[in-house]
Protein backbone atom coordinates (compact mmCIF):
# COMPACT_ATOMS: atom_id res chain seq x y z
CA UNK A 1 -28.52 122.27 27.48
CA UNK A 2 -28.95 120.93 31.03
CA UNK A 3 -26.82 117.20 31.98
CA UNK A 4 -30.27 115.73 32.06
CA UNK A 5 -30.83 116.47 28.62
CA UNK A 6 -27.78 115.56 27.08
CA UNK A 7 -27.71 112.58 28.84
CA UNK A 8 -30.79 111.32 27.33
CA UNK A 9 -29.86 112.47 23.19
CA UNK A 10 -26.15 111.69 24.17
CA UNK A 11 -25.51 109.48 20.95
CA UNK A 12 -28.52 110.32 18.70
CA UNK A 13 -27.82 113.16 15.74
CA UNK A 14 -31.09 114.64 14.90
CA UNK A 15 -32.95 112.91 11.59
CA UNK A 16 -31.59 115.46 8.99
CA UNK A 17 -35.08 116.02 6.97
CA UNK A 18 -37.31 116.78 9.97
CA UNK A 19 -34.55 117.52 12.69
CA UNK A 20 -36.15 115.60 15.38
CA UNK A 21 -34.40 115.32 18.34
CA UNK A 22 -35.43 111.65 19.23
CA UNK A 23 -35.37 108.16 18.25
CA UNK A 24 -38.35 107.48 15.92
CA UNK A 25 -41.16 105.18 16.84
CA UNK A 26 -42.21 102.68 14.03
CA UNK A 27 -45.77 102.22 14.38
CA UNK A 28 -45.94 98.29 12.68
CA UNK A 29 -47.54 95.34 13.70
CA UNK A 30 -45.74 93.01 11.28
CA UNK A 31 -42.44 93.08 9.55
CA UNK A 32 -40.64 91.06 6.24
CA UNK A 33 -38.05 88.79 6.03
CA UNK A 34 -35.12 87.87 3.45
CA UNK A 35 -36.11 84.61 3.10
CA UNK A 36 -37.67 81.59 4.90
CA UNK A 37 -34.28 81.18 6.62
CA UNK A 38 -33.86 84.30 7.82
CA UNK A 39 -37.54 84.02 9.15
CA UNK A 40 -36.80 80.78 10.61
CA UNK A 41 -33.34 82.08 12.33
CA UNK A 42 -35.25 84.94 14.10
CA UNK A 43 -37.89 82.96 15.53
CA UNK A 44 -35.46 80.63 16.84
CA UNK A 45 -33.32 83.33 17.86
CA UNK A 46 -30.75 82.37 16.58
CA UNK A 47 -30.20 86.01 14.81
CA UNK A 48 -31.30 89.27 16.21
CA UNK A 49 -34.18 91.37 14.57
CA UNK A 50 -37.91 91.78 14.91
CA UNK A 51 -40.61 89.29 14.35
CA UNK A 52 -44.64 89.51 15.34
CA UNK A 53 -44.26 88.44 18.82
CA UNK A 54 -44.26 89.86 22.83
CA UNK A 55 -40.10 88.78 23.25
CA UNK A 56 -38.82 91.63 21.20
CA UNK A 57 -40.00 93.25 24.50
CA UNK A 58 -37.74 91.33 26.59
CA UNK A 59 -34.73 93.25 25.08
């Protein structure tokens, strides 16, 4: 394998059932929470995760 390309999967072990050799993509425009607390916390980022909203972008 050339440097290039084991400098981009360095890190990521291939997804056992399929064998793919990169990161998924999760196609989802919403996402749950464990509580209203935990929603709160992430929209105040106070705690990192995902919530509907452009600044998970910013990462």
């Amino acid at each position: 394998m050339k440097l290039e390309s084991l400098a981009l999967h360095h890190g990521y072990d291939s997804e056992a059932t399929t064998k793919a050799a990169a990161v998924p993509i999760y196609q989802t425009t919403s996402y749950t929470f464990d509580d209203t607390q935990h929603g709160a916390d992430l929209f105040n980022l106070a705690v990192e995760g995902n919530i509907y909203r452009r600044n998970c972008n910013l990462k």
